[in-house]
N, C-alpha and C. Protein backbone atom coordinates (compact mmCIF):
# COMPACT_ATOMS: atom_id res chain seq x y z
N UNK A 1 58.83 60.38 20.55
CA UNK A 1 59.92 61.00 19.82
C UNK A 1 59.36 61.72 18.59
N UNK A 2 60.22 62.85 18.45
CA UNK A 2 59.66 63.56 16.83
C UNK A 2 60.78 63.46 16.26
N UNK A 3 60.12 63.71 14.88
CA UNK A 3 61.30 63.34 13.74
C UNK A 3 62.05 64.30 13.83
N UNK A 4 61.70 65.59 14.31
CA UNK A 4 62.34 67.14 13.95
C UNK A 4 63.48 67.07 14.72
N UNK A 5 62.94 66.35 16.06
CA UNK A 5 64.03 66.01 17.11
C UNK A 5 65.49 65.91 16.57
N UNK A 6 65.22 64.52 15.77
CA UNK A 6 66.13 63.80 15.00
C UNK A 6 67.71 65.09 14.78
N UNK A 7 67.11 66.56 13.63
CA UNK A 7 67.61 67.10 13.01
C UNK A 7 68.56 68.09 14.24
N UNK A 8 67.93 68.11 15.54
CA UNK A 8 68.18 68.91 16.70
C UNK A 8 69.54 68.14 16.76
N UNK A 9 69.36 66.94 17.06
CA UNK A 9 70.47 66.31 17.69
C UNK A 9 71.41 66.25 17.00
N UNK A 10 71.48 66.03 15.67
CA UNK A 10 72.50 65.92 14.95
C UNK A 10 73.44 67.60 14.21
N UNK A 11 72.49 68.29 14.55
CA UNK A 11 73.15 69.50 14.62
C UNK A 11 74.01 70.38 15.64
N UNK A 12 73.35 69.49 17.36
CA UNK A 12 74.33 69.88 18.38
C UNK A 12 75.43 68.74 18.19
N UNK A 13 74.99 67.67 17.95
CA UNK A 13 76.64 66.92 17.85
C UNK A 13 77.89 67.50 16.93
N UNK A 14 77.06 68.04 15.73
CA UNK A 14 78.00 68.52 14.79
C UNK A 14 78.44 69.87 15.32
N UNK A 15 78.04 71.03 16.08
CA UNK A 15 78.63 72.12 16.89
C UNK A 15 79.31 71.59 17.94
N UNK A 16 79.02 70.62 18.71
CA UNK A 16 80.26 69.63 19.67
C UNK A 16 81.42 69.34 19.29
N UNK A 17 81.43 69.00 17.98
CA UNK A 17 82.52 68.10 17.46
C UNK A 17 83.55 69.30 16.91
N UNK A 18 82.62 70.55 16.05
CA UNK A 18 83.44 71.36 15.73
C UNK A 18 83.95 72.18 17.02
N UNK A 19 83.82 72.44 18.22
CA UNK A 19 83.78 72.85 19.46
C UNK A 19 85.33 71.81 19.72
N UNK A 20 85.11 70.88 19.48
CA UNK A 20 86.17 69.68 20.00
C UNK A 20 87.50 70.24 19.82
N UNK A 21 86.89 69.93 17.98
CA UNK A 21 87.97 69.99 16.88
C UNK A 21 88.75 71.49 17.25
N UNK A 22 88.36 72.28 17.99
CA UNK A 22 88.25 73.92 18.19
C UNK A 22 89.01 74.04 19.73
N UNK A 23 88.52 73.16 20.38
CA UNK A 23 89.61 73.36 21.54
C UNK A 23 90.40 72.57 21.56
N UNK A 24 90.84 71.89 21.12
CA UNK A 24 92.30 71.16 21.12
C UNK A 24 93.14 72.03 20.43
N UNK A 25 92.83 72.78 19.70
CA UNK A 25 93.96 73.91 18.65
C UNK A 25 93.93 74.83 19.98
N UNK A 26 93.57 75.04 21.07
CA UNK A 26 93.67 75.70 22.11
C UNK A 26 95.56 75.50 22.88
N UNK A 27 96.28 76.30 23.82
CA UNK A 27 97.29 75.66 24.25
C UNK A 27 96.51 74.82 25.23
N UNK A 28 97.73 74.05 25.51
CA UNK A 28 97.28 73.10 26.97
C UNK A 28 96.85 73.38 28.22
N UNK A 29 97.21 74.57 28.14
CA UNK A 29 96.67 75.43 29.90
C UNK A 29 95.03 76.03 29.56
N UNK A 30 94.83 76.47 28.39
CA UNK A 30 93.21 77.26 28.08
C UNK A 30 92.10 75.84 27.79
N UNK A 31 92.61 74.51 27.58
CA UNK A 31 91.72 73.41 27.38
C UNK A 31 91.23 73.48 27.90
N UNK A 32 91.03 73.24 29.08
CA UNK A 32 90.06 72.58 30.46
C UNK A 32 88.76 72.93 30.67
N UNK A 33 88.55 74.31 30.60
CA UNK A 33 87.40 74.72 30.81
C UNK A 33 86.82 74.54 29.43
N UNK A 34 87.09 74.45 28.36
CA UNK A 34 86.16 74.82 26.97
C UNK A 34 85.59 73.29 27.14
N UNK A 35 86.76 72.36 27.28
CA UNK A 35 86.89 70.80 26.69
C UNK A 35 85.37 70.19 27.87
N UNK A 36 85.72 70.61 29.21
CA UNK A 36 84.51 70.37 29.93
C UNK A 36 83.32 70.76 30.09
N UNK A 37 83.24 72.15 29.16
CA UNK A 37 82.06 72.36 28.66
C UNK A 37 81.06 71.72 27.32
N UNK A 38 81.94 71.43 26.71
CA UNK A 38 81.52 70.50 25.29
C UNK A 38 81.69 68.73 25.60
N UNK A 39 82.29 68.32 26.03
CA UNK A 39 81.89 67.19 27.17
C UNK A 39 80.68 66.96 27.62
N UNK A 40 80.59 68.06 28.06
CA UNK A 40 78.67 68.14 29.02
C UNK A 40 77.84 68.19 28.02
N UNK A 41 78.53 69.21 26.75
CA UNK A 41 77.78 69.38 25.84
C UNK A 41 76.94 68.12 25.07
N UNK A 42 78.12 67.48 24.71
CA UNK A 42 77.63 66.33 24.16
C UNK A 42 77.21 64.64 25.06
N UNK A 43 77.51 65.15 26.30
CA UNK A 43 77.27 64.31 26.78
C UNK A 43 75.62 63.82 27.43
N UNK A 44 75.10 65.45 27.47
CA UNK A 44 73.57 65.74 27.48
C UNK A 44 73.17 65.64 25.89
N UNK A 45 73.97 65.85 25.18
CA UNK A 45 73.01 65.47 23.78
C UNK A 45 72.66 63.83 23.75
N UNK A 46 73.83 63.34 24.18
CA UNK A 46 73.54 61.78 24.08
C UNK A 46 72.41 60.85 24.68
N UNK A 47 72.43 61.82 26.29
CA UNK A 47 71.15 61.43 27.15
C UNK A 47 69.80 62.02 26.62
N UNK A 48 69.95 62.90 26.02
CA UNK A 48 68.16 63.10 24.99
C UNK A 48 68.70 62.05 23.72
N UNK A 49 69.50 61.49 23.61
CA UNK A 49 68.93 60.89 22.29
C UNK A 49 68.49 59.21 22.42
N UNK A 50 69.25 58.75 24.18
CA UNK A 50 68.95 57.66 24.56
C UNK A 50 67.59 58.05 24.84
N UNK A 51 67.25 59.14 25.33
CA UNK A 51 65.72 59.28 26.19
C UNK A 51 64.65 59.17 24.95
N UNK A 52 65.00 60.15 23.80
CA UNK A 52 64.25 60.29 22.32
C UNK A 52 64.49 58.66 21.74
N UNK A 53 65.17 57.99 21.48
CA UNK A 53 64.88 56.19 21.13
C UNK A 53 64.10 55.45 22.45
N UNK A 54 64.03 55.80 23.82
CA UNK A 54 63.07 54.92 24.49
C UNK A 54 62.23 55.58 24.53
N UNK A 55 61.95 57.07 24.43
CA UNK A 55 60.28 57.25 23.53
C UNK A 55 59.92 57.01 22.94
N UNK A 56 60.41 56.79 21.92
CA UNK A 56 59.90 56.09 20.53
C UNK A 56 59.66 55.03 20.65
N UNK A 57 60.12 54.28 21.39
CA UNK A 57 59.90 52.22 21.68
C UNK A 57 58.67 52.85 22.28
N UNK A 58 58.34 53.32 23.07
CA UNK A 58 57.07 53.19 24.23
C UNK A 58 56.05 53.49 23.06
N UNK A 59 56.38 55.27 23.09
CA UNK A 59 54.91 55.78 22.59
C UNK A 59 54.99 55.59 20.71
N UNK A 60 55.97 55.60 20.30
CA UNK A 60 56.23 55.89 18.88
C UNK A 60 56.99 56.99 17.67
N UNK A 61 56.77 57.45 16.73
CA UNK A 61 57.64 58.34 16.63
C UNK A 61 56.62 59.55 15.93
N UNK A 62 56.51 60.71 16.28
CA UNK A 62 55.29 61.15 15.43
C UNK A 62 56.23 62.19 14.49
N UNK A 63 55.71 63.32 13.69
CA UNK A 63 56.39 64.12 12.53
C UNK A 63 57.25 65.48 13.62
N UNK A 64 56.52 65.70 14.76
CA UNK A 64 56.79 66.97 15.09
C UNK A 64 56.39 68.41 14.60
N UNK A 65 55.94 68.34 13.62
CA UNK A 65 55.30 69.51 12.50
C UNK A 65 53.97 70.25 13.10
N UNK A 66 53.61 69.61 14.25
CA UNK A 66 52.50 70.15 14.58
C UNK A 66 52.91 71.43 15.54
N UNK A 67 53.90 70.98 16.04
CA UNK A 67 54.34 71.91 17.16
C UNK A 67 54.45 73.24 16.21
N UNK A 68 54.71 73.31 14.70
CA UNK A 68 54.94 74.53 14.06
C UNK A 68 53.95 75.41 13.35
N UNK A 69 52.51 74.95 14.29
CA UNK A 69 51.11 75.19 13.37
C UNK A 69 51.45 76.55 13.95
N UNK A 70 51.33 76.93 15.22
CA UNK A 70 51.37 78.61 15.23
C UNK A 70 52.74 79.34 14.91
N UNK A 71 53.13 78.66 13.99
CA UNK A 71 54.31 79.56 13.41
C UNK A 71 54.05 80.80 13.18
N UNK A 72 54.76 82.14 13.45
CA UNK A 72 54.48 83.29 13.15
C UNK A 72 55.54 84.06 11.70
N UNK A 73 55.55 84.02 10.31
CA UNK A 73 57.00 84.46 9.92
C UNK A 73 57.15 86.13 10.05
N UNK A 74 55.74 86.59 10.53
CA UNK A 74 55.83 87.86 10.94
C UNK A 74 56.99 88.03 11.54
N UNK A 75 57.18 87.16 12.78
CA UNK A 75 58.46 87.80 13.90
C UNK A 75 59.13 86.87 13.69
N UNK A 76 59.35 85.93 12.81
CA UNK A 76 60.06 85.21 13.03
C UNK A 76 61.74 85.33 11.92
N UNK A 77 61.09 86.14 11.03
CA UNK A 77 62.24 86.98 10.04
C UNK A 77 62.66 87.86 10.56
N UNK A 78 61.94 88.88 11.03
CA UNK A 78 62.36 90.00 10.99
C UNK A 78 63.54 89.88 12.43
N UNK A 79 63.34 89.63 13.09
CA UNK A 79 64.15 88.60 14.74
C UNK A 79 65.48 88.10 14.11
N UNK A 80 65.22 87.20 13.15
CA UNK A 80 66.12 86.74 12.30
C UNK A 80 67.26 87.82 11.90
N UNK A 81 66.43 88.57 11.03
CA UNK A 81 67.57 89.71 10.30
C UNK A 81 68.39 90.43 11.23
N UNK A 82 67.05 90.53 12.21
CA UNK A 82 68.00 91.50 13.52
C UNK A 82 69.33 91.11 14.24
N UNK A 83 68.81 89.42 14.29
CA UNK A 83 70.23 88.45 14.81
C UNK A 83 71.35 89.06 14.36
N UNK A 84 71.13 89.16 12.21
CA UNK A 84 72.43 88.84 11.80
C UNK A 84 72.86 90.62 11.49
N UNK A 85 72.21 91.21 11.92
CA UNK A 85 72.67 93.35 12.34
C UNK A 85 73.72 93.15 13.08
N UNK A 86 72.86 91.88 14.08
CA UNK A 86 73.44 92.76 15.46
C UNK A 86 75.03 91.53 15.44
N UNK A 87 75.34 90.76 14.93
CA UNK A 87 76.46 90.24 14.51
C UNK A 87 77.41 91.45 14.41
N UNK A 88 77.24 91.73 12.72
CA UNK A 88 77.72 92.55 12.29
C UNK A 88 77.61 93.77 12.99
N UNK A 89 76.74 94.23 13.86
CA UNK A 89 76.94 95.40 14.63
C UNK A 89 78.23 94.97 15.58
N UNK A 90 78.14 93.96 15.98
CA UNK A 90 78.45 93.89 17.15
C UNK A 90 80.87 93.70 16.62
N UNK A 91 80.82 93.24 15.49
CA UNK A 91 82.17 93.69 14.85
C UNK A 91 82.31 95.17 14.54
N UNK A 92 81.34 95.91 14.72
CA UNK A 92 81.65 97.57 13.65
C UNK A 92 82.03 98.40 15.32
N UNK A 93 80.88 98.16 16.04
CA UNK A 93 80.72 98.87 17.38
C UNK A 93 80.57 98.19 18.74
N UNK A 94 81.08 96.91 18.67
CA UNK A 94 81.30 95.98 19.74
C UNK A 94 80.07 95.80 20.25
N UNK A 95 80.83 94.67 21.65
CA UNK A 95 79.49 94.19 21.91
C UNK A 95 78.65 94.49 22.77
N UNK A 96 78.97 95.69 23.81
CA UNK A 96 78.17 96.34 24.58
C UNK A 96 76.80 96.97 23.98
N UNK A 97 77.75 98.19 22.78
CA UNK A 97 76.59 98.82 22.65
C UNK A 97 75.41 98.20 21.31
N UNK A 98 76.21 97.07 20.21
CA UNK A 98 75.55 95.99 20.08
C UNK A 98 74.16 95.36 20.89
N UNK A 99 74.51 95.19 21.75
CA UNK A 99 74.00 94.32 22.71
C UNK A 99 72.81 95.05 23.07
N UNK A 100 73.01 96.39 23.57
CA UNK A 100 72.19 97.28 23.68
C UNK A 100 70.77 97.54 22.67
N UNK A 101 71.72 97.47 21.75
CA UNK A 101 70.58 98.11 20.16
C UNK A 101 69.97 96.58 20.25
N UNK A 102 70.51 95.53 19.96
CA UNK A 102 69.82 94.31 19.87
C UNK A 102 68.69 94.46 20.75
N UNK A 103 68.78 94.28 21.81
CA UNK A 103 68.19 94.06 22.62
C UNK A 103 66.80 95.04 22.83
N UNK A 104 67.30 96.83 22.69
CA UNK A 104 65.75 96.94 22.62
C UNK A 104 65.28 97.04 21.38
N UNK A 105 65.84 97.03 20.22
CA UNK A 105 65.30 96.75 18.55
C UNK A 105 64.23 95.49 18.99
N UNK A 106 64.88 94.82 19.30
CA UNK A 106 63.66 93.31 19.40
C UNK A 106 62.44 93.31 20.76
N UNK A 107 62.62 94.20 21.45
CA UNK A 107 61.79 94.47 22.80
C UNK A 107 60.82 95.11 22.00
N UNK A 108 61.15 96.26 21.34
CA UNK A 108 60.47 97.39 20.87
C UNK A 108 59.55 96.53 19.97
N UNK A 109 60.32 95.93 18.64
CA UNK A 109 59.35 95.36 17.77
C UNK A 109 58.61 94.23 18.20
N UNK A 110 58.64 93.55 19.44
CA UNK A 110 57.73 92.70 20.33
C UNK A 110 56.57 93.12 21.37
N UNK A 111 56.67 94.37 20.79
CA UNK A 111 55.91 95.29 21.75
C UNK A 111 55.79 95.17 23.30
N UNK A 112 57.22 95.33 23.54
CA UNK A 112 57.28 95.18 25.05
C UNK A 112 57.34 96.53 25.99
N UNK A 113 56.49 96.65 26.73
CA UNK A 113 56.24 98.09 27.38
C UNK A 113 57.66 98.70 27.41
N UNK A 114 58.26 99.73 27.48
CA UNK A 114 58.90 100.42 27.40
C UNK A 114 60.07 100.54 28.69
N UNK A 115 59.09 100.35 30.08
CA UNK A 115 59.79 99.64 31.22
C UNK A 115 60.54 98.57 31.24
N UNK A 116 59.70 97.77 30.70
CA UNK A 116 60.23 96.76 30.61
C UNK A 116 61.67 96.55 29.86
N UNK A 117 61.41 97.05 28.81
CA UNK A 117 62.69 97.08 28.05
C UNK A 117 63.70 97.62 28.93
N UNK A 118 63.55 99.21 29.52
CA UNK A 118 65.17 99.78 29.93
C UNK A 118 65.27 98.56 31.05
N UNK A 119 64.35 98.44 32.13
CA UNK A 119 64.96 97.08 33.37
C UNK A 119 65.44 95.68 32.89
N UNK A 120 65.13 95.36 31.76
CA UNK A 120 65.76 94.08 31.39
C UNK A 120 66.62 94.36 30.30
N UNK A 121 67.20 95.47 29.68
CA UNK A 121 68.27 95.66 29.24
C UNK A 121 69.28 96.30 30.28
N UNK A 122 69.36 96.81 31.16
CA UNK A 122 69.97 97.63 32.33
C UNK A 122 70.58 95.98 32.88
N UNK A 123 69.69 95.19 33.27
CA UNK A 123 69.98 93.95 33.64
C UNK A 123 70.82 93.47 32.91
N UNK A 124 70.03 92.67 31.96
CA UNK A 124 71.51 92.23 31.40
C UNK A 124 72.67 92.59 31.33
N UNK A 125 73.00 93.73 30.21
CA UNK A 125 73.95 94.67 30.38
C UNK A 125 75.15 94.71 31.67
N UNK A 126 74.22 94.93 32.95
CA UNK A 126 74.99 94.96 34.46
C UNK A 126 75.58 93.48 34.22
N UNK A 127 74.52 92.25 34.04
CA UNK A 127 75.23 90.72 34.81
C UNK A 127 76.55 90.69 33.74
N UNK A 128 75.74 90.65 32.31
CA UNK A 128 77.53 90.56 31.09
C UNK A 128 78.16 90.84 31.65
N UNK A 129 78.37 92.39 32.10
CA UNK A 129 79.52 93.15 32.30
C UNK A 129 80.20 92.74 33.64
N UNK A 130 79.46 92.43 35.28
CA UNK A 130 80.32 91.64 36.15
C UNK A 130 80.28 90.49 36.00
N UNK A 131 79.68 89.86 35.26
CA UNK A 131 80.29 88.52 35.41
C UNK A 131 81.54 88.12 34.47
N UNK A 132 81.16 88.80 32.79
CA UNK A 132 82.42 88.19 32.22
C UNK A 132 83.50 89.34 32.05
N UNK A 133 82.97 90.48 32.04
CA UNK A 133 84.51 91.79 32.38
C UNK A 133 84.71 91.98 33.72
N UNK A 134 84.19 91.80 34.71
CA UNK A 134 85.09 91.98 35.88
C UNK A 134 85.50 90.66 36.41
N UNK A 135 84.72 89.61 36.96
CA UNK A 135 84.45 88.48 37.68
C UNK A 135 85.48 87.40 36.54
N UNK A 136 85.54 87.24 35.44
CA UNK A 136 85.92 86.10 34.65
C UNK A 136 87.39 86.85 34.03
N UNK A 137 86.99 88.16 33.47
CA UNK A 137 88.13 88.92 32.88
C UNK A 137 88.17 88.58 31.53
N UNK A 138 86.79 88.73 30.96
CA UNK A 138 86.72 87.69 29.39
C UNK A 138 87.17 89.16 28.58
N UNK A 139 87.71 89.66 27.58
CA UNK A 139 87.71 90.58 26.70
C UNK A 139 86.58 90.40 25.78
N UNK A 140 85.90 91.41 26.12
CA UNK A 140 84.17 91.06 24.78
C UNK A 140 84.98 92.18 23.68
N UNK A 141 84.48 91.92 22.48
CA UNK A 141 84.73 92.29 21.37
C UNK A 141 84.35 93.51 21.30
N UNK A 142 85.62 94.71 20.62
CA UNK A 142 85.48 96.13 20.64
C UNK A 142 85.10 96.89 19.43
N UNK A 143 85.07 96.02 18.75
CA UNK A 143 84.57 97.25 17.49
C UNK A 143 85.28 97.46 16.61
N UNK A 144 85.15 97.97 15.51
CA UNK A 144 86.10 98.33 14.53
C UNK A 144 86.64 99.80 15.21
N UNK A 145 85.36 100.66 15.41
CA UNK A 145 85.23 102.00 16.05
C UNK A 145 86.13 102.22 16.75
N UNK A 146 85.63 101.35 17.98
CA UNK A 146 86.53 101.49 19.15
C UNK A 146 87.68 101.05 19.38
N UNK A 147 88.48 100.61 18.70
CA UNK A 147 89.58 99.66 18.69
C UNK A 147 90.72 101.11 19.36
């Protein structure tokens, strides 16, 4: 077990709980699916945390800190900032074309061949769009723009 672990778990329980607290303000017909997703949610947090205490009985508990020796903050900010653009992009000009800029902003500055980028943004892009606008019928967020 690592200690860092520790901070993992108690941060998905606390997004579970607010998740909880979050679908019950739901009506009674939209529960089901959220409530059985955060269920699982926390119900796999619980099984790593039984699994993380009988690691720790066996092998012990070490810091976890090592795992962060090749930390990079080169990419690891700048990824960051981009996250919170593409938030806010993604309220000004929704979330398609959001999604878009995200996606090759962070390809590009990862130096990912250029192919690569349009086929795995083309991809994504395609599955979002049939799975949760046609197939599910989810409304993704439009924009201030586009409204």
């Amino acid at each position: 077990m690592k200690k860092t672990d520790i901070g993992v778990v108690v941060f998905i329980y606390a997004v579970g709980v607010l998740f909880l607290v979050m679908t019950f303000q739901l009506p009674a017909a939209a529960q089901t699916y959220p409530l059985f997703i955060d269920l699982l949610l926390l119900a796999l947090t619980t099984a790593y945390l039984v699994r993380m205490v009988i690691g720790a009985r066996r092998k012990g508990v070490t810091s976890g800190l090592e795992d962060f020796q090749d930390f990079l903050p080169g990419q690891f900010f700048p990824i960051l900032g981009m996250v919170i653009l593409y938030l806010a992009a993604m309220y000004v000009v929704g979330f398609y074309p959001a999604t878009v800029l995200f996606m090759v902003g962070c390809l590009l500055f990862l130096r990912v061949p250029k192919w690569q980028i349009l086929l795995s943004t083309a991809a994504v892009a395609a599955l979002v769009y049939f799975a949760f606008t046609m197939f599910l019928r989810v409304r993704m967020p439009a924009g201030l723009l586009f409204r």
